[in-house]
PDB file of N, CA and C in Angstrom:
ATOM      1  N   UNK A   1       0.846  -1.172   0.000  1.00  0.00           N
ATOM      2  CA  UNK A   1       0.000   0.000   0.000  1.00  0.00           C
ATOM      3  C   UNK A   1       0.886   1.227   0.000  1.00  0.00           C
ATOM      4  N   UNK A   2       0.855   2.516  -0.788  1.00  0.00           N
ATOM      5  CA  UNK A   2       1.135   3.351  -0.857  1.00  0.00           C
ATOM      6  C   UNK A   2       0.757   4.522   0.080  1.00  0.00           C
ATOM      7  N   UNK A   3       0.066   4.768   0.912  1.00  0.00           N
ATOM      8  CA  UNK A   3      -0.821   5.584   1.492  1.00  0.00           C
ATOM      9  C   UNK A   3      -1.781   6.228   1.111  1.00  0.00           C
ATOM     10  N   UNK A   4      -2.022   5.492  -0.311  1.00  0.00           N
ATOM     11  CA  UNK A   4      -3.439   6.580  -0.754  1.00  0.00           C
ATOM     12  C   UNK A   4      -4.695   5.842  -0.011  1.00  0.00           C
ATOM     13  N   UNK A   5      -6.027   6.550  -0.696  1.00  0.00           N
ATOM     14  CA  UNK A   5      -6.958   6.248  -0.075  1.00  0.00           C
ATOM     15  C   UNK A   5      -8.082   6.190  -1.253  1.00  0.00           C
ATOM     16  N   UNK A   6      -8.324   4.560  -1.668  1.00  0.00           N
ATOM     17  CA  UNK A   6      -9.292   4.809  -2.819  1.00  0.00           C
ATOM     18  C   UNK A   6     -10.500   4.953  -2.542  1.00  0.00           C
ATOM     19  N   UNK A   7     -11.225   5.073  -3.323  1.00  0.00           N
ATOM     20  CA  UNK A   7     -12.303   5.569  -3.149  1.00  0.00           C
ATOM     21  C   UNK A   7     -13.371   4.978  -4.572  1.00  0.00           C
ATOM     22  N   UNK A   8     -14.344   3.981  -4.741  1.00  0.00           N
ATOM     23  CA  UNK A   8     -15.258   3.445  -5.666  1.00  0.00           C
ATOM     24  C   UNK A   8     -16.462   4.435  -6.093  1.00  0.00           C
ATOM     25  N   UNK A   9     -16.914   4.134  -7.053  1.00  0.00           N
ATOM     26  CA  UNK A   9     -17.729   4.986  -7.942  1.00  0.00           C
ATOM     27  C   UNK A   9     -17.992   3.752  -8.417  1.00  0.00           C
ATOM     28  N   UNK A  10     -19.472   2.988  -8.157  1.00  0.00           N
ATOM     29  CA  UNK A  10     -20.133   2.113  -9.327  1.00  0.00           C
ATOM     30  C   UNK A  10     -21.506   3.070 -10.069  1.00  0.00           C
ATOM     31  N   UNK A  11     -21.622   2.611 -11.114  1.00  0.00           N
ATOM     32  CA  UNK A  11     -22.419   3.602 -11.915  1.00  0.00           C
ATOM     33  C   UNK A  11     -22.975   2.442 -12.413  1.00  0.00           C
ATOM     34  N   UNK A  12     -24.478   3.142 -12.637  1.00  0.00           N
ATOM     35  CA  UNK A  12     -25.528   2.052 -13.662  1.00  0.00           C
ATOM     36  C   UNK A  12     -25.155   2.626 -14.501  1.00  0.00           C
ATOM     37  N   UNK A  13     -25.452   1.560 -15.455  1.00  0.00           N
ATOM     38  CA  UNK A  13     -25.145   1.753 -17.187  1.00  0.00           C
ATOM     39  C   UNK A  13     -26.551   2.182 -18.128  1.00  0.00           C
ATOM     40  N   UNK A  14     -26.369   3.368 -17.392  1.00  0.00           N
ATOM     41  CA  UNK A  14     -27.850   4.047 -18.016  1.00  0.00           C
ATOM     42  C   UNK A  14     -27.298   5.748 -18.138  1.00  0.00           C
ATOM     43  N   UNK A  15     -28.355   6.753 -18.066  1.00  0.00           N
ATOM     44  CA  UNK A  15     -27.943   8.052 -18.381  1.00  0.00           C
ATOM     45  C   UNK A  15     -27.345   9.016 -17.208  1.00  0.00           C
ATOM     46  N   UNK A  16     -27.441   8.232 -16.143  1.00  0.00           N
ATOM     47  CA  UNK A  16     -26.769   8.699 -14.828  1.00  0.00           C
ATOM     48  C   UNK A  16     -25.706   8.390 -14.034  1.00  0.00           C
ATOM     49  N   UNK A  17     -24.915   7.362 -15.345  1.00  0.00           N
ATOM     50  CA  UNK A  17     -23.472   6.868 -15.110  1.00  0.00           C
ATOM     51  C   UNK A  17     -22.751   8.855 -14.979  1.00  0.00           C
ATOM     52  N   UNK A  18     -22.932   9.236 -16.269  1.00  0.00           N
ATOM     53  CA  UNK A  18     -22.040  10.216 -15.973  1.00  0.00           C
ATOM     54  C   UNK A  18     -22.138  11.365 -15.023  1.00  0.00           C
ATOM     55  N   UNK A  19     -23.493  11.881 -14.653  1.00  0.00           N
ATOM     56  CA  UNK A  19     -23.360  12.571 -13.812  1.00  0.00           C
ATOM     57  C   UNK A  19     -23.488  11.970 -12.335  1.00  0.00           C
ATOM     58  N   UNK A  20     -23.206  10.885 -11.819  1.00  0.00           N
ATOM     59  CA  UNK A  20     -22.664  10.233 -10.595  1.00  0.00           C
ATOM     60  C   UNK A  20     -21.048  10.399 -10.352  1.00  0.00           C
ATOM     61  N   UNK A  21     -20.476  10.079 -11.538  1.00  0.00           N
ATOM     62  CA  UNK A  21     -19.040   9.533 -11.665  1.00  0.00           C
ATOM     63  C   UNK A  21     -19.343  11.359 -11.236  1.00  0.00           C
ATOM     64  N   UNK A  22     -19.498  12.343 -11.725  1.00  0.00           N
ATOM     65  CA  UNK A  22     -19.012  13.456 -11.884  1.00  0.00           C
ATOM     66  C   UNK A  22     -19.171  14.164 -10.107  1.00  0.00           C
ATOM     67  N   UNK A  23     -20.667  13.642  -9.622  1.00  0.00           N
ATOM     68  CA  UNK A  23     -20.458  14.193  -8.378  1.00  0.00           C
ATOM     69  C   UNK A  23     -19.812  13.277  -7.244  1.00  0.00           C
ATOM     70  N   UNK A  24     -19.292  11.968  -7.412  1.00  0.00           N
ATOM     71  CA  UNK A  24     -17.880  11.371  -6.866  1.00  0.00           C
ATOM     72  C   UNK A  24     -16.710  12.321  -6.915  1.00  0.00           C
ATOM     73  N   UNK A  25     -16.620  13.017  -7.984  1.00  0.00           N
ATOM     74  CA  UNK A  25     -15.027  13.542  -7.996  1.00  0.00           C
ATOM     75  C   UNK A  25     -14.737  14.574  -7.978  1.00  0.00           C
ATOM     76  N   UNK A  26     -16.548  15.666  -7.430  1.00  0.00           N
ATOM     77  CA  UNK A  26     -16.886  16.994  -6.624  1.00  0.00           C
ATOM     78  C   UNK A  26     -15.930  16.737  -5.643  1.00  0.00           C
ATOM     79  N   UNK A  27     -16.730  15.797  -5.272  1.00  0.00           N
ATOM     80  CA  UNK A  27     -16.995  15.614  -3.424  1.00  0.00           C
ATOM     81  C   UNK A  27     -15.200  15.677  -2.638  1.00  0.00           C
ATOM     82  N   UNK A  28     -14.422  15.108  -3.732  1.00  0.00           N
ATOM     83  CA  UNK A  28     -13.059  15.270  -3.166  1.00  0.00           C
ATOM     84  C   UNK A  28     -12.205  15.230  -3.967  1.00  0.00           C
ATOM     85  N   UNK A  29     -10.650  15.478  -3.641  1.00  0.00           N
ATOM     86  CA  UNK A  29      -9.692  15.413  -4.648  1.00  0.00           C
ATOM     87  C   UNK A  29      -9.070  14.294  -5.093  1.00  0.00           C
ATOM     88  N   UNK A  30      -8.555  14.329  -6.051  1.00  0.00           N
ATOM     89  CA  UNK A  30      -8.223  12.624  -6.671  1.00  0.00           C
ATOM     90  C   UNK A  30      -6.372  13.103  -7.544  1.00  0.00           C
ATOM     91  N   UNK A  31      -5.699  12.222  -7.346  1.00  0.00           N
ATOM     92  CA  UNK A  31      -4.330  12.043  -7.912  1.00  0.00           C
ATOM     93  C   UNK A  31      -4.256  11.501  -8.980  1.00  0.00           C
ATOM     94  N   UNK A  32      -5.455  10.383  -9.093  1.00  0.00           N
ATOM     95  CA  UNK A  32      -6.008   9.496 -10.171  1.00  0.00           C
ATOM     96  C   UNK A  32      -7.444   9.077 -10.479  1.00  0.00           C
ATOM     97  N   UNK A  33      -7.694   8.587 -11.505  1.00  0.00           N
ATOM     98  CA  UNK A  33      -8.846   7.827 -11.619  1.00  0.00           C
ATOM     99  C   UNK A  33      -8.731   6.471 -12.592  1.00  0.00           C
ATOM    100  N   UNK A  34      -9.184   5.445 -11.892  1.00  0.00           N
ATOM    101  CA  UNK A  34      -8.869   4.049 -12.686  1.00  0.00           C
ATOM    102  C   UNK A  34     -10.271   3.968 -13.360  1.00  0.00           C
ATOM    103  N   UNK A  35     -10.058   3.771 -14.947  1.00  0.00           N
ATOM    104  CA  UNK A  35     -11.812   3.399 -15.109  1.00  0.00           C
ATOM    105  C   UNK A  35     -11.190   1.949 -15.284  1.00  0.00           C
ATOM    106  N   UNK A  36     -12.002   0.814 -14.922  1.00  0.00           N
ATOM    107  CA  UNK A  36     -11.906  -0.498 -15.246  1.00  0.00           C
ATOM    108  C   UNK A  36     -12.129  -1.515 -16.148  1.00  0.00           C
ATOM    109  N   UNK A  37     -11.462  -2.833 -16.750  1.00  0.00           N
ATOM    110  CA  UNK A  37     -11.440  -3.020 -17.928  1.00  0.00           C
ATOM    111  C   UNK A  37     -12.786  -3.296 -17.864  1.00  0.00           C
ATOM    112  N   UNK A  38     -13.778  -3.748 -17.359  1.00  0.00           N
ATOM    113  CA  UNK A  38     -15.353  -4.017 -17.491  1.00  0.00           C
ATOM    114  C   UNK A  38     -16.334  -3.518 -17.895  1.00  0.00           C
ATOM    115  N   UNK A  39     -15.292  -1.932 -17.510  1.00  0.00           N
ATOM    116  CA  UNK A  39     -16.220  -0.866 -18.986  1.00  0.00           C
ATOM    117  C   UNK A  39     -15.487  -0.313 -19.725  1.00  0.00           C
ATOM    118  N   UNK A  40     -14.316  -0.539 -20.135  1.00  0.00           N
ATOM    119  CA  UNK A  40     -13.712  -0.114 -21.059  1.00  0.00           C
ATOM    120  C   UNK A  40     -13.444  -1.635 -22.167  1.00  0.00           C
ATOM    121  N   UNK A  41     -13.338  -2.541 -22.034  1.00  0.00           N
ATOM    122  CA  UNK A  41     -12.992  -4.031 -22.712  1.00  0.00           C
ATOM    123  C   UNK A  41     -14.089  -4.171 -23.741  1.00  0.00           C
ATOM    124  N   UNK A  42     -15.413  -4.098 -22.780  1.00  0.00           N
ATOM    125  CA  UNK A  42     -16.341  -4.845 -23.982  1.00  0.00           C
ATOM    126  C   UNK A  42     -16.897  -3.964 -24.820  1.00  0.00           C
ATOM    127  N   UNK A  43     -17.086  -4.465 -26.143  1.00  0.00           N
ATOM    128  CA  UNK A  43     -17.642  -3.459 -27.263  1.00  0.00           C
ATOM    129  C   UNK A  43     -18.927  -2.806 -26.906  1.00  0.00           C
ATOM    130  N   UNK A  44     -19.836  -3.470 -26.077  1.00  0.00           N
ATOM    131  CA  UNK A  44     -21.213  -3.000 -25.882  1.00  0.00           C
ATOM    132  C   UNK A  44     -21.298  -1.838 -24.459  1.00  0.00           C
ATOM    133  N   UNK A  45     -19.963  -1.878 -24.033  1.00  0.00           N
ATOM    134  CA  UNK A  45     -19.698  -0.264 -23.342  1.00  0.00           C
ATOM    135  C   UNK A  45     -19.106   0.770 -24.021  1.00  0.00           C
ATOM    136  N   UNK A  46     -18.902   0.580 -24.819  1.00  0.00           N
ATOM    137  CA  UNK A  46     -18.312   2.173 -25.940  1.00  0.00           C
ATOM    138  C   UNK A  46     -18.824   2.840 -25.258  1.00  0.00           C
ATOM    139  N   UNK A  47     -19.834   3.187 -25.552  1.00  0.00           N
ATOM    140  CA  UNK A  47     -20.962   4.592 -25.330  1.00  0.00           C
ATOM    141  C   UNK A  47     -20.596   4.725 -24.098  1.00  0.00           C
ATOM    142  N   UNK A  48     -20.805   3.784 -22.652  1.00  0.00           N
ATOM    143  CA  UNK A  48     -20.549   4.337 -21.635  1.00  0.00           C
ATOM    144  C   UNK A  48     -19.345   4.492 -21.011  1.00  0.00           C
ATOM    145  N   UNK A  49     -17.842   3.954 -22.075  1.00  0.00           N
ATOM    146  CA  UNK A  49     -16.963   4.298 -21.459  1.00  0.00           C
ATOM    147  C   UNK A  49     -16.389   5.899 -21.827  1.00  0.00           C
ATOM    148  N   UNK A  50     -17.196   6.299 -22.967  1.00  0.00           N
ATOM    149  CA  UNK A  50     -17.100   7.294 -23.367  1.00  0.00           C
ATOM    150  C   UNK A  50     -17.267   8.630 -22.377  1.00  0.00           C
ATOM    151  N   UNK A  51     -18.487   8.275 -22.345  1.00  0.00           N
ATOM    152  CA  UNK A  51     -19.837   9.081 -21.478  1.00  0.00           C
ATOM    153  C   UNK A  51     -18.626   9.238 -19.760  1.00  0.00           C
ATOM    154  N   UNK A  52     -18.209   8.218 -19.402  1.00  0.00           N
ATOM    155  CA  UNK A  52     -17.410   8.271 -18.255  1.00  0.00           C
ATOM    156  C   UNK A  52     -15.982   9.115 -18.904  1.00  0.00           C
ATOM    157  N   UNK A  53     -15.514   8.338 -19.185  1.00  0.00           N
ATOM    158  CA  UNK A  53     -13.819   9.611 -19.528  1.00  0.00           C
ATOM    159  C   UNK A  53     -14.176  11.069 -19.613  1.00  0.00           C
ATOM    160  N   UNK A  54     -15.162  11.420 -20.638  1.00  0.00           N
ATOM    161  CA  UNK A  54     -15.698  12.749 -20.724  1.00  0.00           C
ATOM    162  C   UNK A  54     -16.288  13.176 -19.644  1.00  0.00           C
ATOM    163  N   UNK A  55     -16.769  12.620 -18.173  1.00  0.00           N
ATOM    164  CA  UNK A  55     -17.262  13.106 -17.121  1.00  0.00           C
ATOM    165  C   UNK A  55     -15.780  13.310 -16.111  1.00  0.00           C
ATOM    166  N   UNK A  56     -15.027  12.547 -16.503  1.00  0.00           N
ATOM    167  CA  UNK A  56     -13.453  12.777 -15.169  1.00  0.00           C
ATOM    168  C   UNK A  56     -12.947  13.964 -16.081  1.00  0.00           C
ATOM    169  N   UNK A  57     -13.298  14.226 -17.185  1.00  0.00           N
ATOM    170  CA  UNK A  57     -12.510  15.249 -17.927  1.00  0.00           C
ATOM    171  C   UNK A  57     -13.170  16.734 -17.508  1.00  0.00           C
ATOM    172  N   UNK A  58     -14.447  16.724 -17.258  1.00  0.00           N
ATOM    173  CA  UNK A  58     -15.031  17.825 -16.938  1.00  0.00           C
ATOM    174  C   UNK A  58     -14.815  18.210 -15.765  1.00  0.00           C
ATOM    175  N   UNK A  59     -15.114  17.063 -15.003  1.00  0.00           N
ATOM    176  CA  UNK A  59     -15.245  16.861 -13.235  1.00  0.00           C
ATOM    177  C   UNK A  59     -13.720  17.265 -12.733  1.00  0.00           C
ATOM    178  N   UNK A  60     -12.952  16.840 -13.283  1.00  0.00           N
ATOM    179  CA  UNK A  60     -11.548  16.528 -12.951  1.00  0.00           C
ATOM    180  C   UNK A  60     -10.708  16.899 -14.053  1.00  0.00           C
ATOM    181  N   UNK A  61     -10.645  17.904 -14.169  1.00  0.00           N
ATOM    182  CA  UNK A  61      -9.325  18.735 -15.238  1.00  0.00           C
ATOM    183  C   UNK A  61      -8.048  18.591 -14.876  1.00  0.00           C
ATOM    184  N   UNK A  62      -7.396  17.775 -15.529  1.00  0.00           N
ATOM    185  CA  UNK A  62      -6.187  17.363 -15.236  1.00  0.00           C
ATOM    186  C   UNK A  62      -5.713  16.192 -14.717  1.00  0.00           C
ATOM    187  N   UNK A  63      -6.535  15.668 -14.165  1.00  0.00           N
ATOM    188  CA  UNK A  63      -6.618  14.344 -12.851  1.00  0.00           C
ATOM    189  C   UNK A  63      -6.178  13.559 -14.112  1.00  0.00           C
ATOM    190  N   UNK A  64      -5.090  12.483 -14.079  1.00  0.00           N
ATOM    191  CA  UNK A  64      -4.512  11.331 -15.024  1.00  0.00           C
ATOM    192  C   UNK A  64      -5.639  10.030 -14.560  1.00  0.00           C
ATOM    193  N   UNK A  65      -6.028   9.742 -15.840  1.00  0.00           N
ATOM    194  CA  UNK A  65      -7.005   8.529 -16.348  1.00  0.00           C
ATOM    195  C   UNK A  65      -5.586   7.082 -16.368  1.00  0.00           C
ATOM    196  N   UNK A  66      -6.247   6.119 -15.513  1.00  0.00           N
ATOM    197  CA  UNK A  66      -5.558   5.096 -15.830  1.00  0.00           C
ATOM    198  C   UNK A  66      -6.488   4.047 -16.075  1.00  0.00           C
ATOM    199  N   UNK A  67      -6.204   2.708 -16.607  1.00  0.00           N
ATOM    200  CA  UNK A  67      -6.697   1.733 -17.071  1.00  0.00           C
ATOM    201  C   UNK A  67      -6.922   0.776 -16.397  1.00  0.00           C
ATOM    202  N   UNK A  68      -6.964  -0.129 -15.908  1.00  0.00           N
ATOM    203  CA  UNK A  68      -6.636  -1.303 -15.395  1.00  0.00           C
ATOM    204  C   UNK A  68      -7.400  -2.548 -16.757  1.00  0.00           C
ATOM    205  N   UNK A  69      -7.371  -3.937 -16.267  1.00  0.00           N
ATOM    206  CA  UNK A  69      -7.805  -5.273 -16.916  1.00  0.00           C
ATOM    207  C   UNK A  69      -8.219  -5.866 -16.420  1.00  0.00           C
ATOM    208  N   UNK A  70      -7.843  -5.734 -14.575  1.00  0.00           N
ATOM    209  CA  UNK A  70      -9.023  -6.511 -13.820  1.00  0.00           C
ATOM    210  C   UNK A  70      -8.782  -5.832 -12.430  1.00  0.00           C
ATOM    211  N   UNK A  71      -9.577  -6.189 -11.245  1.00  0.00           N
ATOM    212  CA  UNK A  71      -8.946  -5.524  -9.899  1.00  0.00           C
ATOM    213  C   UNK A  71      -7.897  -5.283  -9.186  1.00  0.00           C
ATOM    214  N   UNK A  72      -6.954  -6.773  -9.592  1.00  0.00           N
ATOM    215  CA  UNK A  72      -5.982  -6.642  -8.541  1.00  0.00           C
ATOM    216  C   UNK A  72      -4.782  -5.582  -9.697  1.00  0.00           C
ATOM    217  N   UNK A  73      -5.028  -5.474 -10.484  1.00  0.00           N
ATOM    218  CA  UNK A  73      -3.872  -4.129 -11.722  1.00  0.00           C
ATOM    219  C   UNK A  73      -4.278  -2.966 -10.823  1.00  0.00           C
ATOM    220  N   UNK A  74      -5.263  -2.425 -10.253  1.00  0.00           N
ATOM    221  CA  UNK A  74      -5.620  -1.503 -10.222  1.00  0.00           C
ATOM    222  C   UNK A  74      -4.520  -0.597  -9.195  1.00  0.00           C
ATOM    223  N   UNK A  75      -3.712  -0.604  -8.385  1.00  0.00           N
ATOM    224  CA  UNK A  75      -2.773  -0.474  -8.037  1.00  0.00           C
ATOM    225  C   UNK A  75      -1.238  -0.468  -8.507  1.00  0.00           C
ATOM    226  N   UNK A  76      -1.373  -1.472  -9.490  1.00  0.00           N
ATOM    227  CA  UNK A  76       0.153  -1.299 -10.148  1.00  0.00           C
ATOM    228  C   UNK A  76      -0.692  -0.347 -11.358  1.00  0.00           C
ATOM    229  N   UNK A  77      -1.528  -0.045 -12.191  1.00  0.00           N
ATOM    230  CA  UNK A  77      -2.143   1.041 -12.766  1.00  0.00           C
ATOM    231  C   UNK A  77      -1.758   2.479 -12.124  1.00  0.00           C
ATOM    232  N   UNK A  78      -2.553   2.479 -10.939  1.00  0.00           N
ATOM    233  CA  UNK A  78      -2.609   4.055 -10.864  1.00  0.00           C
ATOM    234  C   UNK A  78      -1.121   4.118 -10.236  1.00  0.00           C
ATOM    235  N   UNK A  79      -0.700   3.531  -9.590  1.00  0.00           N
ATOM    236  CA  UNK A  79       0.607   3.372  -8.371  1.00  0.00           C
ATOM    237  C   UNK A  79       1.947   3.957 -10.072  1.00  0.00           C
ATOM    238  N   UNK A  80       1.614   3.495 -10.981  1.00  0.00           N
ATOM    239  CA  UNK A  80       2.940   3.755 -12.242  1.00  0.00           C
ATOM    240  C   UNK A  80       2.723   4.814 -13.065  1.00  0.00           C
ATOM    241  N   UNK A  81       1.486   5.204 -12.786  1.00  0.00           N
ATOM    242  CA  UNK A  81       1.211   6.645 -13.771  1.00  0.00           C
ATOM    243  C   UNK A  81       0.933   7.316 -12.771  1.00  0.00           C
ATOM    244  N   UNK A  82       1.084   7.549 -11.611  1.00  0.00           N
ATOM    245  CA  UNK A  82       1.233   8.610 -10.663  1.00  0.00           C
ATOM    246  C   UNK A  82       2.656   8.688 -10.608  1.00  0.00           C
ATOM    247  N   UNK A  83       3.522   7.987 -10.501  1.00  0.00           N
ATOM    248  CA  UNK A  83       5.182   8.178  -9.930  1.00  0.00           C
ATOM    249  C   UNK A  83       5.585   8.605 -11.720  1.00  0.00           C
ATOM    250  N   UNK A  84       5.016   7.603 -12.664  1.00  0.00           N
ATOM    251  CA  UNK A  84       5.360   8.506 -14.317  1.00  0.00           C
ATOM    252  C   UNK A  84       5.030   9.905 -13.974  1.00  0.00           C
ATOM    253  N   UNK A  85       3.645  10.591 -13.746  1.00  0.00           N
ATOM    254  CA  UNK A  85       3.462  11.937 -14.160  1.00  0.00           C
ATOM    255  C   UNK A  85       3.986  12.520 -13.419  1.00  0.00           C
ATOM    256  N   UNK A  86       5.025  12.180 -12.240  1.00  0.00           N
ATOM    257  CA  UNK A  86       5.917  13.336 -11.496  1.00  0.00           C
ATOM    258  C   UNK A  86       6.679  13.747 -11.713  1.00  0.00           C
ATOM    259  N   UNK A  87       7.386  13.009 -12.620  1.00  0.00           N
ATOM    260  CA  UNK A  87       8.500  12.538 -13.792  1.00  0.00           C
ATOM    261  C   UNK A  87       8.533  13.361 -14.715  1.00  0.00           C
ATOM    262  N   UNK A  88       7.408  13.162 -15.665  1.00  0.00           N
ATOM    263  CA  UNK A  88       7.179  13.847 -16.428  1.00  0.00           C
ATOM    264  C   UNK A  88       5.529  14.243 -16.961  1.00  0.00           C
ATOM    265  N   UNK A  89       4.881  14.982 -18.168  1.00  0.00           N
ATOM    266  CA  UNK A  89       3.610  15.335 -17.988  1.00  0.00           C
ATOM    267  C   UNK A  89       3.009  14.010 -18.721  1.00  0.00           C
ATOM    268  N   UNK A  90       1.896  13.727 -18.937  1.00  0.00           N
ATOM    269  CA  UNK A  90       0.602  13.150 -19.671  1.00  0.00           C
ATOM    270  C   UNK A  90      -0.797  13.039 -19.347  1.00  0.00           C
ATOM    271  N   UNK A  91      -1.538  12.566 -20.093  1.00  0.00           N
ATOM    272  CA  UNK A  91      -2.879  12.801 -20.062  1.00  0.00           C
ATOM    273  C   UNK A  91      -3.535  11.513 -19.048  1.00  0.00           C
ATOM    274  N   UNK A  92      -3.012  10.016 -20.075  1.00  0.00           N
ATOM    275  CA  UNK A  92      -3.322   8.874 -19.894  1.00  0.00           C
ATOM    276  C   UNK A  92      -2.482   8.228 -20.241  1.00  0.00           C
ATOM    277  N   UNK A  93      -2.817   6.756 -19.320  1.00  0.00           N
ATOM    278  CA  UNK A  93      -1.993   5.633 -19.380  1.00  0.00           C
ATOM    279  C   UNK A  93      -2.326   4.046 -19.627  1.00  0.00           C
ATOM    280  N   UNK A  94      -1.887   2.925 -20.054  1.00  0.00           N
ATOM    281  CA  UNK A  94      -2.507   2.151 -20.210  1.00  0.00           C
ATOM    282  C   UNK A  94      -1.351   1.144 -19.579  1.00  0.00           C
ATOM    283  N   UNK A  95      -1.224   0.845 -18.112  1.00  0.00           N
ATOM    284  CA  UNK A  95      -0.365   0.138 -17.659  1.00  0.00           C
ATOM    285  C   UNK A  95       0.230  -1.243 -18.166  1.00  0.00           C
ATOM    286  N   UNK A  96      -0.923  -2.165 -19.180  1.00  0.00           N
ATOM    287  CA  UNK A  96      -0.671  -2.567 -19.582  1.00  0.00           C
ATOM    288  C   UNK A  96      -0.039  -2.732 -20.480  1.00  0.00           C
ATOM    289  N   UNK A  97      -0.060  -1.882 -21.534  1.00  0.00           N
ATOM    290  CA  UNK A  97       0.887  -1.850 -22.668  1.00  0.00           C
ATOM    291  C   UNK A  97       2.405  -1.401 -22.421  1.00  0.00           C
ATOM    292  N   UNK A  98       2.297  -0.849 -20.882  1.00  0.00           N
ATOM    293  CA  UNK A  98       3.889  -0.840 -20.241  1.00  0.00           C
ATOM    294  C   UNK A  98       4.312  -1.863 -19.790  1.00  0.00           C
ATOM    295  N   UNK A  99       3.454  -2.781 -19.174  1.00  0.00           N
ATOM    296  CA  UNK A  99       4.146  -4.352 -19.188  1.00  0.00           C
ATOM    297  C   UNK A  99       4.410  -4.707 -19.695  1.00  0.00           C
ATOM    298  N   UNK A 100       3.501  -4.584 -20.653  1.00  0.00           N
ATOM    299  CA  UNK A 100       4.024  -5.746 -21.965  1.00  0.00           C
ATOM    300  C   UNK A 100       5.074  -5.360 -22.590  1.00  0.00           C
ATOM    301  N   UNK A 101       5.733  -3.889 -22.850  1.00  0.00           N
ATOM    302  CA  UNK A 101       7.165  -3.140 -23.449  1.00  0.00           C
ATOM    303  C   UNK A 101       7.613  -3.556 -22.409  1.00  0.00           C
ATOM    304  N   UNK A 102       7.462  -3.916 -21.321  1.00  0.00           N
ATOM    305  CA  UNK A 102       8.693  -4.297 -19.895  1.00  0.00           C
ATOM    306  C   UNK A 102       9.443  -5.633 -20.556  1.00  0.00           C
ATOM    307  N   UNK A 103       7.853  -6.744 -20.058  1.00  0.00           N
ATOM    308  CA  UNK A 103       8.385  -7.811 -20.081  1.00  0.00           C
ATOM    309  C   UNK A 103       9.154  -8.161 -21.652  1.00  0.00           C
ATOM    310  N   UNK A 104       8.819  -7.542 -22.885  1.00  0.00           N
ATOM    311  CA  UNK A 104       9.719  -7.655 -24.102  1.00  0.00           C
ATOM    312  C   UNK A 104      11.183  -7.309 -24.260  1.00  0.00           C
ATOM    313  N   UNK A 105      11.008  -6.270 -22.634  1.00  0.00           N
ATOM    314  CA  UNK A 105      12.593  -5.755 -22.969  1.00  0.00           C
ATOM    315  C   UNK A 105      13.408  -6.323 -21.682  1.00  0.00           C
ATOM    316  N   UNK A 106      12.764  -7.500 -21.005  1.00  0.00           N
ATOM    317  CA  UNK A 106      13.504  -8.128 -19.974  1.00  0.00           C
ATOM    318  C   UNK A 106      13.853  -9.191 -20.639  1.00  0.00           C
ATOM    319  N   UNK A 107      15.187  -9.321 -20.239  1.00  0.00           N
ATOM    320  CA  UNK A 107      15.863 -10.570 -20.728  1.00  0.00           C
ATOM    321  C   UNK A 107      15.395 -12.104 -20.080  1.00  0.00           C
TER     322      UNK A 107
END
């Protein structure tokens, strides 16, 4: 554990996903936000993974979007694009596709 302190946002997958997610990330400040692969993976969430990124973007100007693929990533996710963006700047991250350049470039 790092000392942060997460904090969940489940949203129905209806027209009040986005303005929930949005008054979650009123209510306090955030270093990150993980959306999860469960709505970002399957084709039949487009629309609402959309509808969500565009609500942390409004809600949260600036706050770095990370990815995860399942729960237990969700920590090596936000935990590597928080210590990246101190480093240096970006928007978003997809932790996975940094593993996978890891493990290609480990011998």
């Amino acid at each position: 554990m790092r000392g942060w302190k997460p904090d969940l946002c489940l949203v129905n997958p209806d027209d009040t996903a986005g303005p929930a997610l949005e008054r979650q990330l009123a209510a306090a400040s955030y270093d990150c936000v993980v959306i999860g692969g469960g709505l970002r993976i399957p084709p039949e969430s487009l629309l609402l993974f959309e509808v969500l990124v565009n609500a942390v973007h409004r809600a949260a100007p600036g706050v770095p979007i990370a990815f995860n693929t399942q729960p237990r990533d969700t920590w090596r996710c936000s935990g590597a694009l928080v210590e990246r963006l101190s480093q240096r700047s970006s928007e978003t991250h997809d932790c996975n596709r940094d593993a996978d350049r890891h493990r290609a470039s480990t011998p």
